[in-house]
Protein backbone atom coordinates (compact mmCIF):
# COMPACT_ATOMS: atom_id res chain seq x y z
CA UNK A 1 1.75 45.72 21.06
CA UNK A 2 2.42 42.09 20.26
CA UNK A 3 4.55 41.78 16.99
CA UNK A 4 2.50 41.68 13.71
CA UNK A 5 1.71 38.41 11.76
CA UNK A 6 -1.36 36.16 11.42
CA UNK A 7 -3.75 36.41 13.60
CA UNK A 8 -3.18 34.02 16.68
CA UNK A 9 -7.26 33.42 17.31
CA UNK A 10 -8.16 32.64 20.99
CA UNK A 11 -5.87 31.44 23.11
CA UNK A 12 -5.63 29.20 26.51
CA UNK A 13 -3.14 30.93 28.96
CA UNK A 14 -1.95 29.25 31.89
CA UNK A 15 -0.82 31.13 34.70
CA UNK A 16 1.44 29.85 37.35
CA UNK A 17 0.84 32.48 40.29
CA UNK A 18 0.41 32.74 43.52
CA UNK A 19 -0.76 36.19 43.72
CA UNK A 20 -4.57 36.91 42.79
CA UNK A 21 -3.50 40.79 42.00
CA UNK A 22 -0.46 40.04 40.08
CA UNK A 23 -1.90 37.36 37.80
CA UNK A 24 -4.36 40.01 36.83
CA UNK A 25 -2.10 42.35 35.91
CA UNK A 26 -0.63 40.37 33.67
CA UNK A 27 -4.15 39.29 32.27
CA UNK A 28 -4.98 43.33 31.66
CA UNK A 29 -1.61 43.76 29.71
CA UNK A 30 -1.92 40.69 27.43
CA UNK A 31 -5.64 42.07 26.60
CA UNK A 32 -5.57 45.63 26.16
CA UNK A 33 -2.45 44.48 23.59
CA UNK A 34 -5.38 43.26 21.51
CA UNK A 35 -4.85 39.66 22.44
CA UNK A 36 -7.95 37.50 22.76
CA UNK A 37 -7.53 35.02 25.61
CA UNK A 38 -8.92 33.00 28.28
CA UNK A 39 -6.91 32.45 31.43
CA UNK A 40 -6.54 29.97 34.08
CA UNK A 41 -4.72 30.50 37.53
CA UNK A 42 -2.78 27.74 39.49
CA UNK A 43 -0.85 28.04 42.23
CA UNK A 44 0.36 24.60 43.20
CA UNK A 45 2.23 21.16 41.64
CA UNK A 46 -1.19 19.46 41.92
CA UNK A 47 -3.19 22.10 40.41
CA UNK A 48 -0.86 22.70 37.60
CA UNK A 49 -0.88 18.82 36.38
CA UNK A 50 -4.92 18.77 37.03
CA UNK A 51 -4.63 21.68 34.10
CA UNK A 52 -2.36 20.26 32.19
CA UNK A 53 -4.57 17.41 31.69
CA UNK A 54 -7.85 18.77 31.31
CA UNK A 55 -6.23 20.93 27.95
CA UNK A 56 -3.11 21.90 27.00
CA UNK A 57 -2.35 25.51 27.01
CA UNK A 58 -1.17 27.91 24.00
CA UNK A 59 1.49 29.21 26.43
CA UNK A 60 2.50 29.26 30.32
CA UNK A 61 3.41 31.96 32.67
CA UNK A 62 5.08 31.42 35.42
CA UNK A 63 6.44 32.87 38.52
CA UNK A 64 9.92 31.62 39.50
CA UNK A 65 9.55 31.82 43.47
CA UNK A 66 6.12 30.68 45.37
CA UNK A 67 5.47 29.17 48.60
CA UNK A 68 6.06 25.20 48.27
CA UNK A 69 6.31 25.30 44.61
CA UNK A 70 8.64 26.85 42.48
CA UNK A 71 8.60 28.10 38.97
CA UNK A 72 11.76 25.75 37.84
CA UNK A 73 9.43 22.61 38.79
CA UNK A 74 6.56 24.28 36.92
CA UNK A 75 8.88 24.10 34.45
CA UNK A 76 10.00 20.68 34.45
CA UNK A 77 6.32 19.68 34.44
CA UNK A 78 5.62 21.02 31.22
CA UNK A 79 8.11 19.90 29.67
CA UNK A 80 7.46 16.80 30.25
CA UNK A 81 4.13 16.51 29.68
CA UNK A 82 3.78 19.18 26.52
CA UNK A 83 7.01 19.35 25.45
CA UNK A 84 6.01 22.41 22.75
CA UNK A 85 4.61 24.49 24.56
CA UNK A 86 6.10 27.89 25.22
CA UNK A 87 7.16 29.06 28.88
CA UNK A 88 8.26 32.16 30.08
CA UNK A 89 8.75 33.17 33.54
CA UNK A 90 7.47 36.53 34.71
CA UNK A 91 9.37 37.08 37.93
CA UNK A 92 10.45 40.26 39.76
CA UNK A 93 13.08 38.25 41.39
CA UNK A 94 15.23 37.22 38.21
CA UNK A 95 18.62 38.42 37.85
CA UNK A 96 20.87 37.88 34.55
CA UNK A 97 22.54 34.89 35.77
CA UNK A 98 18.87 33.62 36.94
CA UNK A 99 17.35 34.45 33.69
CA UNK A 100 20.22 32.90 31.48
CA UNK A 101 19.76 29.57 34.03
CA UNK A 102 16.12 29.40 32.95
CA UNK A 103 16.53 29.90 29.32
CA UNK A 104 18.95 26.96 29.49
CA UNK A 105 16.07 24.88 31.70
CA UNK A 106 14.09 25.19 28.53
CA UNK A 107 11.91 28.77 29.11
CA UNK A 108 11.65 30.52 25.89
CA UNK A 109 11.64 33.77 27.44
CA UNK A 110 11.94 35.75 30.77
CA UNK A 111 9.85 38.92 31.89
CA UNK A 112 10.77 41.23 34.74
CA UNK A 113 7.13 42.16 36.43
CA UNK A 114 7.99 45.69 37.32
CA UNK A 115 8.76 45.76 33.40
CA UNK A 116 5.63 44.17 31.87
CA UNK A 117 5.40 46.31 28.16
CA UNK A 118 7.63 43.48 26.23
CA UNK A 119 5.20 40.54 27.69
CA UNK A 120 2.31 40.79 25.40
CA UNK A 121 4.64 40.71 22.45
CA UNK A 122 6.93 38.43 23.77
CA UNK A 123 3.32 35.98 24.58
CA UNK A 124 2.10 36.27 20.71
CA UNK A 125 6.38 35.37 19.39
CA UNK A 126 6.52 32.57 21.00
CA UNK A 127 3.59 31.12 20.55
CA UNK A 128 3.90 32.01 16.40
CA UNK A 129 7.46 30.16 16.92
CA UNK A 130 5.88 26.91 18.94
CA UNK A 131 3.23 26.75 15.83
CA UNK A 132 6.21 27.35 12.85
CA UNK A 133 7.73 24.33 14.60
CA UNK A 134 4.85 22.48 14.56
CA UNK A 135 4.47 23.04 10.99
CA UNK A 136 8.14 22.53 10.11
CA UNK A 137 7.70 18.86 11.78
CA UNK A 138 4.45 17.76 10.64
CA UNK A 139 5.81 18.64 6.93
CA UNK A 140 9.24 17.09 7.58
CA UNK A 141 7.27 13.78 8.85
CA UNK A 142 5.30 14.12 5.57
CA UNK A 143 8.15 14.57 3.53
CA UNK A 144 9.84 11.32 5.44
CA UNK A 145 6.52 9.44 4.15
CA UNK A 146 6.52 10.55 1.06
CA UNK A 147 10.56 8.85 1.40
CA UNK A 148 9.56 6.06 2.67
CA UNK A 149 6.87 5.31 -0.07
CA UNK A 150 9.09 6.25 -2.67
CA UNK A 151 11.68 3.88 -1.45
CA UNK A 152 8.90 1.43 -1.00
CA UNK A 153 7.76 1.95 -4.44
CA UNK A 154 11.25 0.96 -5.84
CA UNK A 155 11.68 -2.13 -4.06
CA UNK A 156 8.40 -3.57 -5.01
CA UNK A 157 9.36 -2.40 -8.33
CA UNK A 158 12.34 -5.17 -7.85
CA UNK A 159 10.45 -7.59 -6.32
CA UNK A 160 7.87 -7.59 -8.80
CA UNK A 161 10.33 -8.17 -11.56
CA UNK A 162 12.42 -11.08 -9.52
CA UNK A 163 9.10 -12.65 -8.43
CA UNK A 164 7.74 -12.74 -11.99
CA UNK A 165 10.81 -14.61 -13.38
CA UNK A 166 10.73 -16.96 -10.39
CA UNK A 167 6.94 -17.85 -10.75
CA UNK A 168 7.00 -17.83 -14.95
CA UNK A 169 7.68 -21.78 -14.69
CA UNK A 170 4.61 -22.31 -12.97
CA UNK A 171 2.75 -21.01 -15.96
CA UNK A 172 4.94 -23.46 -18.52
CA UNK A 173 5.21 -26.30 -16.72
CA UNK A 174 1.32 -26.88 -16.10
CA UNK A 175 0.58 -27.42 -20.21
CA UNK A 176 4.08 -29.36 -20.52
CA UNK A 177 2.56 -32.11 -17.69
CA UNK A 178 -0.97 -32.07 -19.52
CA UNK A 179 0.67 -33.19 -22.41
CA UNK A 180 2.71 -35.68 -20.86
CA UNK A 181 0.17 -37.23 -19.12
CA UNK A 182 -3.70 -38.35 -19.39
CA UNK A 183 -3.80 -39.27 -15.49
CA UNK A 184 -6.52 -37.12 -13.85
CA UNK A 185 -4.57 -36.46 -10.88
CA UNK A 186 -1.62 -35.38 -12.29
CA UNK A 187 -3.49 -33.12 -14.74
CA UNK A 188 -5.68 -31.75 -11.68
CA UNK A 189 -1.86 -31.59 -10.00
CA UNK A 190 -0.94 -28.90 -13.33
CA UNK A 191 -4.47 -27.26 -12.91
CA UNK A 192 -3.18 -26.15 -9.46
CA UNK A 193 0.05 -25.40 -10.37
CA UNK A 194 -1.11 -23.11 -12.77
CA UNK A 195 -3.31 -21.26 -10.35
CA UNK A 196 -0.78 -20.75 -8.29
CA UNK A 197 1.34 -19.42 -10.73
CA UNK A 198 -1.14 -16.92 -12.17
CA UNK A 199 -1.95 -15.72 -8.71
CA UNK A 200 1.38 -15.27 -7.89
CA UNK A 201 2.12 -13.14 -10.64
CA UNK A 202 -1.28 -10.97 -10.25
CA UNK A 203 0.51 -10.13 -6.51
CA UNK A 204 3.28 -8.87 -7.68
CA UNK A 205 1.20 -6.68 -10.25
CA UNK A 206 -0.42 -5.84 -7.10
CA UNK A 207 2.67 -4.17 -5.34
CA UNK A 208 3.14 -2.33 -8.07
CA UNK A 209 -0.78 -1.41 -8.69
CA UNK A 210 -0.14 0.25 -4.71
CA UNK A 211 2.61 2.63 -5.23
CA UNK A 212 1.16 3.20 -8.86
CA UNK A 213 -2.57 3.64 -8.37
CA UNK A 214 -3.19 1.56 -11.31
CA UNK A 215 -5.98 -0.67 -11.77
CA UNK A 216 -5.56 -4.50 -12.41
CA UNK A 217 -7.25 -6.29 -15.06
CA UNK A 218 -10.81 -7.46 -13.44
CA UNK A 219 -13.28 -10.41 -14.01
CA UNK A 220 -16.18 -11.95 -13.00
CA UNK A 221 -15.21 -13.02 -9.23
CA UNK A 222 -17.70 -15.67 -7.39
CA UNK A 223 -18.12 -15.35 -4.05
CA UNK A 224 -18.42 -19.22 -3.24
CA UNK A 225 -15.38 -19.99 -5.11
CA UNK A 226 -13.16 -16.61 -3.72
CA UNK A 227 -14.11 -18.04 0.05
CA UNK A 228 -13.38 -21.76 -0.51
CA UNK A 229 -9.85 -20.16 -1.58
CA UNK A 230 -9.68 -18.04 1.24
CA UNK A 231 -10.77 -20.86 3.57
CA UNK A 232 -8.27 -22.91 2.05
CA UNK A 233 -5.21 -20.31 2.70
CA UNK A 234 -6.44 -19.52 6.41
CA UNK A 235 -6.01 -22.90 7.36
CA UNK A 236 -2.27 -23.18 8.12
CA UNK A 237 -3.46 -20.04 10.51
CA UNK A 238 -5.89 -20.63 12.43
CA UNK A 239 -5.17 -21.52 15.64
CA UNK A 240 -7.56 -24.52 17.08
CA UNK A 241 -9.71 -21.94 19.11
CA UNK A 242 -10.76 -20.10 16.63
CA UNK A 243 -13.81 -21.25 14.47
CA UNK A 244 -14.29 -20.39 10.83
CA UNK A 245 -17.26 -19.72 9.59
CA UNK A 246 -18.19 -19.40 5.78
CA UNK A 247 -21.39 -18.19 4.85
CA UNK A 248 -22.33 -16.94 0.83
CA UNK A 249 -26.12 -16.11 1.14
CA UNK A 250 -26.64 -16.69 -2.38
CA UNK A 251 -23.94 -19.13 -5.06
CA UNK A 252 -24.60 -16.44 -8.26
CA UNK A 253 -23.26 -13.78 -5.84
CA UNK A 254 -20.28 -12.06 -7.91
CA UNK A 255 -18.52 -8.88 -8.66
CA UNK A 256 -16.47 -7.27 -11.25
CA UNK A 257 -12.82 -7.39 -9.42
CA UNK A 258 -9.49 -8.37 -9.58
CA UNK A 259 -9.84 -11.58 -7.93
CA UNK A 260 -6.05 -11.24 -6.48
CA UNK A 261 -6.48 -8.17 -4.78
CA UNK A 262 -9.76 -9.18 -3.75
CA UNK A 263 -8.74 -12.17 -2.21
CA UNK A 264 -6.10 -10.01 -0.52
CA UNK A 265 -8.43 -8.12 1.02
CA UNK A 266 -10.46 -10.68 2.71
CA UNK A 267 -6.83 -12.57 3.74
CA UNK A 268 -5.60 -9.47 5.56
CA UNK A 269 -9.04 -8.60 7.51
CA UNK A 270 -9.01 -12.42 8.35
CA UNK A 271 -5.43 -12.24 9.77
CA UNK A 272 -6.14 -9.37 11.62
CA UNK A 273 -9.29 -10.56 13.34
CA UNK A 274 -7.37 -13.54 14.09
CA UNK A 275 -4.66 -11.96 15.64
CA UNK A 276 -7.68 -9.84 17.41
CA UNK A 277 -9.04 -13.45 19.43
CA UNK A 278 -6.02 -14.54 21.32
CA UNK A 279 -8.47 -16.13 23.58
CA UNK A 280 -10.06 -17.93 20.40
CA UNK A 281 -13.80 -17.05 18.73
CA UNK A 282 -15.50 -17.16 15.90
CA UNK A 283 -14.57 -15.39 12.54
CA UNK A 284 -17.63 -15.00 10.36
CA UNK A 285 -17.07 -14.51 6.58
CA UNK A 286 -20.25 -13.73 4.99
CA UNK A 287 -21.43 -12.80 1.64
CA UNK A 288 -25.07 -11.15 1.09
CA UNK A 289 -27.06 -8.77 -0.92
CA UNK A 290 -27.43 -5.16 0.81
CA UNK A 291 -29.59 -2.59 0.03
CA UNK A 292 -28.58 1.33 -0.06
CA UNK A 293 -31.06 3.88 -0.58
CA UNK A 294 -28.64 5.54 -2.85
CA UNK A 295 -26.69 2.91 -4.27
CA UNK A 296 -29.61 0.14 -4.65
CA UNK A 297 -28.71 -3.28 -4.39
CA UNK A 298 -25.32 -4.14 -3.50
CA UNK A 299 -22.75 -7.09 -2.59
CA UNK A 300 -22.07 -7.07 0.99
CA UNK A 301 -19.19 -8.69 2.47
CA UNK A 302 -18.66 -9.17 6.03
CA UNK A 303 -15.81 -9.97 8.19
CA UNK A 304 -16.52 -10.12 11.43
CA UNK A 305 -14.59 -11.31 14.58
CA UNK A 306 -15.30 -11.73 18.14
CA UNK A 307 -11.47 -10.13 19.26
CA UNK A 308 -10.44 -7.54 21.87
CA UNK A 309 -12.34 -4.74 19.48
CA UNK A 310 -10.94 -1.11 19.33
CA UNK A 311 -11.10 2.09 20.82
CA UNK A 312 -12.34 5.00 19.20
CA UNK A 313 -9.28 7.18 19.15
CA UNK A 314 -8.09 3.77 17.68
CA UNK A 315 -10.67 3.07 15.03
CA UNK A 316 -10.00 7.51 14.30
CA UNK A 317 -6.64 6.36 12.83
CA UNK A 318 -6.98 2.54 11.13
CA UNK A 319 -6.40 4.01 7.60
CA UNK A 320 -3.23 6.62 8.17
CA UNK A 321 -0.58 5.31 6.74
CA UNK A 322 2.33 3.63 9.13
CA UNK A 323 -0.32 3.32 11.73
CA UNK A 324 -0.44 0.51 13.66
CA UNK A 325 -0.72 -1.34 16.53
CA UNK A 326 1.22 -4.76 16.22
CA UNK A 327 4.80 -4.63 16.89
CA UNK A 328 5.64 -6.11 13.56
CA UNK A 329 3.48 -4.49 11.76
CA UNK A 330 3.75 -1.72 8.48
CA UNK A 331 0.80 0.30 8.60
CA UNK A 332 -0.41 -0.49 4.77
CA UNK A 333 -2.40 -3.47 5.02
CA UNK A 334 -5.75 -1.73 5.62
CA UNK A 335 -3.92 1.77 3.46
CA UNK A 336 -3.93 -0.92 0.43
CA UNK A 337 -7.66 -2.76 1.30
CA UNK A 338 -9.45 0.54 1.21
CA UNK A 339 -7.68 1.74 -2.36
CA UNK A 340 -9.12 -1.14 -3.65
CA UNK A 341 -12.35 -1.44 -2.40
CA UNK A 342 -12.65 2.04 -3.39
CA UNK A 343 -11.37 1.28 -7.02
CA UNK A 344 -13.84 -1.24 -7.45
CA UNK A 345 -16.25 1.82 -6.64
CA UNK A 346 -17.50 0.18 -3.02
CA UNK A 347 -16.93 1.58 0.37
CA UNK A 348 -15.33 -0.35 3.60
CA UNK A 349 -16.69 0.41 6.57
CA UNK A 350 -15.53 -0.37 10.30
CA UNK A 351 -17.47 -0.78 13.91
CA UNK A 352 -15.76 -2.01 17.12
CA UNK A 353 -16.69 -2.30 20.77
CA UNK A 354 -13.75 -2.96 23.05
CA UNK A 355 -13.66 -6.37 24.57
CA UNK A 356 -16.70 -7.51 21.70
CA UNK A 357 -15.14 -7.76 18.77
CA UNK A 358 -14.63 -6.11 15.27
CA UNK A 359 -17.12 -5.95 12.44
CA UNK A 360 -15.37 -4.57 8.30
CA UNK A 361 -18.13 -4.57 5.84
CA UNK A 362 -17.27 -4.59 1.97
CA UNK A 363 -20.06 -2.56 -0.13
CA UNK A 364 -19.98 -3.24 -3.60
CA UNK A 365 -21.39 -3.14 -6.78
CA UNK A 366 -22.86 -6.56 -7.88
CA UNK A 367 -22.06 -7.43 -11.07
CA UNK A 368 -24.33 -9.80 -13.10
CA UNK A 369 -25.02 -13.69 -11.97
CA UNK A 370 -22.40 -16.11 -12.87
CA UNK A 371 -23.56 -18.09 -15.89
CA UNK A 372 -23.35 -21.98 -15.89
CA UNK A 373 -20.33 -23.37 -17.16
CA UNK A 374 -20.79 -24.93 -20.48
CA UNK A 375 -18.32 -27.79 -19.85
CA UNK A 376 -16.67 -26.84 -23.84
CA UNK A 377 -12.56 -26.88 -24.07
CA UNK A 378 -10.70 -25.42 -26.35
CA UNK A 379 -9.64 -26.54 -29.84
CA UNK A 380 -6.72 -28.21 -29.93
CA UNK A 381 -3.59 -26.95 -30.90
CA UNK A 382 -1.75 -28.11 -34.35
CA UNK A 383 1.90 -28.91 -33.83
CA UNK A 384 4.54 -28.18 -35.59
CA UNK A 385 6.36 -29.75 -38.79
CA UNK A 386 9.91 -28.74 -38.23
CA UNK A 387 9.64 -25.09 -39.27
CA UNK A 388 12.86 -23.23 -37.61
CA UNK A 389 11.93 -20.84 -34.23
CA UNK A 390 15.10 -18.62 -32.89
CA UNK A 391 13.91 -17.88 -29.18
CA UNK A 392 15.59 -15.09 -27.77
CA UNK A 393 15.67 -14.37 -24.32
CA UNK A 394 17.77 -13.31 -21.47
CA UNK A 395 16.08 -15.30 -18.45
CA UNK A 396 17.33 -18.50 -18.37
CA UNK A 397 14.81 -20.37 -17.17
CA UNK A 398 12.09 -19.10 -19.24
CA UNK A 399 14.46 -19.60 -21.97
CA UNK A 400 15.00 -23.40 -21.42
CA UNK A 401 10.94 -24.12 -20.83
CA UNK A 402 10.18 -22.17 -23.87
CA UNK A 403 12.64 -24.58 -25.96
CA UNK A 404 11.48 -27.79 -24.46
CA UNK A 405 7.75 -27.03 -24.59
CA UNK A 406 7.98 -25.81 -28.69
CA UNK A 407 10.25 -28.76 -29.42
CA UNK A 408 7.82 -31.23 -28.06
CA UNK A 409 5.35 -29.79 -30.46
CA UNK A 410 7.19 -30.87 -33.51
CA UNK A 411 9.55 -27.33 -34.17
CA UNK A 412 13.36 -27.12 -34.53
CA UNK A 413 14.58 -24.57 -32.10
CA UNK A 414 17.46 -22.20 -31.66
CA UNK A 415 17.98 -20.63 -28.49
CA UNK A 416 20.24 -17.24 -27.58
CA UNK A 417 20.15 -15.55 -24.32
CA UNK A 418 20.99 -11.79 -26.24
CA UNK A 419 20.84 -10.03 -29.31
CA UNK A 420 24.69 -10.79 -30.14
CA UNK A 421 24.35 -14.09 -29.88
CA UNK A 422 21.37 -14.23 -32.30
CA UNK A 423 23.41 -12.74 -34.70
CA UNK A 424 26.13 -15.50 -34.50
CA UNK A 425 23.14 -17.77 -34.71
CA UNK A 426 21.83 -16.07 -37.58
CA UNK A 427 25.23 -16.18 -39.24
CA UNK A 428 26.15 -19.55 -38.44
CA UNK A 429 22.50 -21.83 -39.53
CA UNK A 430 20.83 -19.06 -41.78
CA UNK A 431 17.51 -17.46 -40.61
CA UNK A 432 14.60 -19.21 -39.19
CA UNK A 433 10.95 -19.56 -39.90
CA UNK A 434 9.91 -17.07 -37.00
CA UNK A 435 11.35 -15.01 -34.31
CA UNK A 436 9.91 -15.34 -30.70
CA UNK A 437 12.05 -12.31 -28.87
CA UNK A 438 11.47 -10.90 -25.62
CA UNK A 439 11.26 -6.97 -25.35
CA UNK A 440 14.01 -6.45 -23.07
CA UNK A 441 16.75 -8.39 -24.15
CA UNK A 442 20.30 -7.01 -23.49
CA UNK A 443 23.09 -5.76 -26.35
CA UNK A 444 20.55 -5.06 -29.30
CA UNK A 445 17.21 -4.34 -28.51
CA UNK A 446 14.21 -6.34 -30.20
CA UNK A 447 13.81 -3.79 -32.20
CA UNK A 448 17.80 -3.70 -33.50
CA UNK A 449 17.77 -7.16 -34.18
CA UNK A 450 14.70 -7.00 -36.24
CA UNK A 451 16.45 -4.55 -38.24
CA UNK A 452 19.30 -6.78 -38.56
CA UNK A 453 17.40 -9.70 -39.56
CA UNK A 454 16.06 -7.49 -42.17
CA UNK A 455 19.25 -6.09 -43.38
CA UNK A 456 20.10 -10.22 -43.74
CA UNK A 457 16.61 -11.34 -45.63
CA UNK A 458 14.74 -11.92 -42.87
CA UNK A 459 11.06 -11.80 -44.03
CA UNK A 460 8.87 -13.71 -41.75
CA UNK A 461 6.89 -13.08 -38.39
CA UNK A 462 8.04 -12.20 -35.33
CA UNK A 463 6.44 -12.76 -31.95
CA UNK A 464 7.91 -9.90 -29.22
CA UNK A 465 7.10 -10.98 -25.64
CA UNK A 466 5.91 -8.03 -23.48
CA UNK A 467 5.37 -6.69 -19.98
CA UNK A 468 2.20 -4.54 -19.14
CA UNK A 469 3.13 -0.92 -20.56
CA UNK A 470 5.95 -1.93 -22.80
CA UNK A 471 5.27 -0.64 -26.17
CA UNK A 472 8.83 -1.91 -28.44
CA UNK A 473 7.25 -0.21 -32.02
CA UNK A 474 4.87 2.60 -30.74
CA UNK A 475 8.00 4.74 -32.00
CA UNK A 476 9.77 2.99 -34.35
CA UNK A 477 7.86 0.85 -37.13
CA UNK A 478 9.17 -2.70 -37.65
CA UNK A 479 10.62 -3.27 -40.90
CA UNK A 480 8.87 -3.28 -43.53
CA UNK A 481 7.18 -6.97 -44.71
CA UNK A 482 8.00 -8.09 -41.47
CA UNK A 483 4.94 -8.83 -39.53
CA UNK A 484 4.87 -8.61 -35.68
CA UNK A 485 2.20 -10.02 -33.41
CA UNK A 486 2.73 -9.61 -29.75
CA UNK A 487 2.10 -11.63 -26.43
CA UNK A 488 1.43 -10.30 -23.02
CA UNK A 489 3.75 -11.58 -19.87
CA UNK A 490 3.61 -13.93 -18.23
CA UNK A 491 3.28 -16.73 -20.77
CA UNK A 492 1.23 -19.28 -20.95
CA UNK A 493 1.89 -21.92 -23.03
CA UNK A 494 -1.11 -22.33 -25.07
CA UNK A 495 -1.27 -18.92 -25.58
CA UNK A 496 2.23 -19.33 -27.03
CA UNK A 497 1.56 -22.50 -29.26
CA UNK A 498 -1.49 -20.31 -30.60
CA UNK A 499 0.93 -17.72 -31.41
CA UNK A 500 3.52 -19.44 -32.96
CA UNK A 501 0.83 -21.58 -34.75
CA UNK A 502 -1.13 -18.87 -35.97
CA UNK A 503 2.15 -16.75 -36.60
CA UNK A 504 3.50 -19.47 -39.46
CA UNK A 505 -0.04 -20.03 -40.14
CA UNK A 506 -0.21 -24.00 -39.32
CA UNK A 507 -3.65 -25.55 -39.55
């Protein structure tokens, strides 16, 4: 009887034997032991490689010695064509020295045919040991992904961080040139400045958002004014056979998205079909209303190339992670498209014809028309009148623009890259009219040094600069009559003459 365990379902023996009689012999034992199988019976190289390629077998028995063919190149065969499946020769010809040779060919086991009761167990062991195996390396190349996104997960953690400080001036320096300047192009100059910086930022949110699964702030996106953008950025890569063509059915088109990681989306599908035509084509980028029976009416977006297409064992794997089929390529890039189509609540679907090209539609919800722009600015700004602002903060740059900007609006500033040299500040020119203090300054915390400031007389408001899901007083209370108001990073400087404004209540 085979040995107990779970049940091993049908199985696919192959049978490497010349003899009709002995072959089923060894079919009758491995069935009356309870075994459900099918069998198959080859007796050449030929015939074994046609069977090897129609299906692979559970398990192959072989003869060792057979006119023109021997059971060492059956052997060999397997191996290298299924390299996990179990073999064991069933011989009457094999001595010990024979049998230990074919164990160390690679056989899993050897069965003498005059001694047949130890096959059928010896059939349903090694096939449970091919499966454990199986298991044991699809879980270890699961646990290696799980690795590898964890690792990946920390360095976009430190990217994020290093690309925020680095892109911060681009958010300063845009209001600091409007102020400085009433030439159109130069203030159109700081208007794209500014976008730049913002996006920036919002993408490295976004490599955090992937390893995270959380959700970035949304708004009102435009489809006219997402594909000029795109349109724009695809320029530098478009080769000169490839034709763009931008198509928005209707202008009010819109949806509720993050308009980085939307504009992501569209980037990568547009490299990639790109990449798809190196003959050149056309790349169609098309936004339309759809209707689903289920869904109703819906914003449909359409990328659509006329590239070398995909097969479908191909198309079965586009959104496994690591997949890929570009030499330099990760495997995320369509992972991180379809999380956020399907975070928006839409769907992403995929149809290719080898040699015709590739076609991704983008279902989504539509959200409600853009309205008209009203044309109104904001209210202006009051400077300041000297009042005193400490700044403290431990990125230099930030640190610098932050002084320049709020001294050319009329305040006295004190700068201190930590919460030490705040004190010395503090205890050198007496305390100032407000604080501005970023969270995660080094020494004393923002929180230590308000308590300091308090222990010293320190009455007025502070202004605590934060990152998304820092939270300096959800624990600890500030002290008391010391009122905080905080700001959100990255900075912008209006926002921050509004604070500061508002904070020593300047009209």
């Amino acid at each position: 009887m085979p040995n107990m365990g779970a049940p091993l379902g049908p199985l696919r023996i192959l049978l490497v034997e010349d003899s009709q009689e002995d072959a089923e012999l060894l079919c009758d034992q491995i069935l009356d032991a309870g075994l459900e199988a099918r069998f198959q019976r080859v007796d050449s190289e030929q015939d074994l490689l046609d069977a090897l390629a129609e299906e692979a077998p559970d398990i192959v028995l072989s003869d060792l010695s057979m006119p023109g063919f021997s059971g060492y190149q059956a052997l060999r065969i397997v191996r290298e064509l299924h390299p996990q499946t179990p073999f064991i020769f069933v011989s009457g010809t094999m001595g010990e020295e024979t049998a230990v040779e074919a164990l160390h060919n690679g056989a899993n086991d050897y069965i003498i045919k005059h001694l047949p009761a130890r096959l059928p167990s010896a059939v349903a062991r090694a096939i449970r040991d091919a499966r454990s195996a199986q298991e044991r390396a699809r879980v270890e190349e699961e646990l290696m992904r799980a690795q590898r996104l964890e690792s990946l997960a920390l360095l976009a953690a430190g990217l994020s961080h290093d690309l925020r400080n680095i892109l911060q001036p681009l958010l300063i320096v845009p209001d600091l040139i409007r102020d400085r300047s009433d030439d159109p192009k130069v203030i159109r100059l700081a208007d794209v400045i500014a976008e730049c910086g913002r996006r920036g930022h919002e993408m490295a949110e976004s490599m955090l958002s992937f390893v995270r699964g959380s959700r970035q702030p949304s708004e009102s996106v435009g489809m006219s004014r997402l594909f000029q953008a795109v349109g724009m950025l695809l320029k530098s890569n478009i080769p000169a056979s490839v034709e763009l063509h931008l198509e928005v059915a209707d202008e009010r088109l819109a949806v509720e998205a993050n308009y980085t990681e939307l504009q992501q989306v569209l980037l990568n599908l547009c490299l990639n079909a790109i990449q798809a035509m190196p003959n050149g084509g056309q790349l169609r980028l098309v936004a339309e209303r759809a209707f689903d029976p289920v869904a109703g009416e819906q914003l449909c977006i359409r990328v659509q190339d006329q590239g070398v297409g995909m097969d479908e064992a191909t198309l079965q794997r586009l959104f496994t992670p690591f997949f890929t089929t570009k030499s330099t390529g990760t495997g995320l890039g369509l992972i991180s498209c379809r999380r956020i189509v399907e975070g928006l609540g839409g769907v992403i679907s995929v149809q290719s014809v080898p040699g015709q090209g590739t076609c991704f539609d983008l279902l989504l919800p539509l959200s409600a028309e853009l309205a008209a722009d009203d044309g109104e600015r904001p209210a202006a700004i009051p400077g300041g009148r000297g009042q005193r602002v400490l700044i403290v903060d431990d990125e230099a740059v930030r640190l610098s623009l932050l002084g320049n900007a709020l001294s050319s609006q009329g305040y006295r500033l004190r700068l201190a890259a930590d919460g030490a040299a705040a004190l010395r500040h503090l205890q050198q020119a007496g305390l100032p009219d407000v604080l501005l203090v970023d969270a995660g300054i080094p020494l004393l915390s923002a929180g230590q040094l308000l308590a300091e400031m308090h222990g010293m007389g320190f009455h007025g408001p502070a202004i605590v600069l934060e990152e998304a899901g820092e939270r300096v007083f959800d624990q600890i209370p500030p002290p008391p009559g010391i009122r905080v108001h905080t700001l959100p990073k990255p900075l912008e400087m209006q926002r921050v003459f509004r604070a500061v404004a508002d904070a020593l209540g300047v009209s």
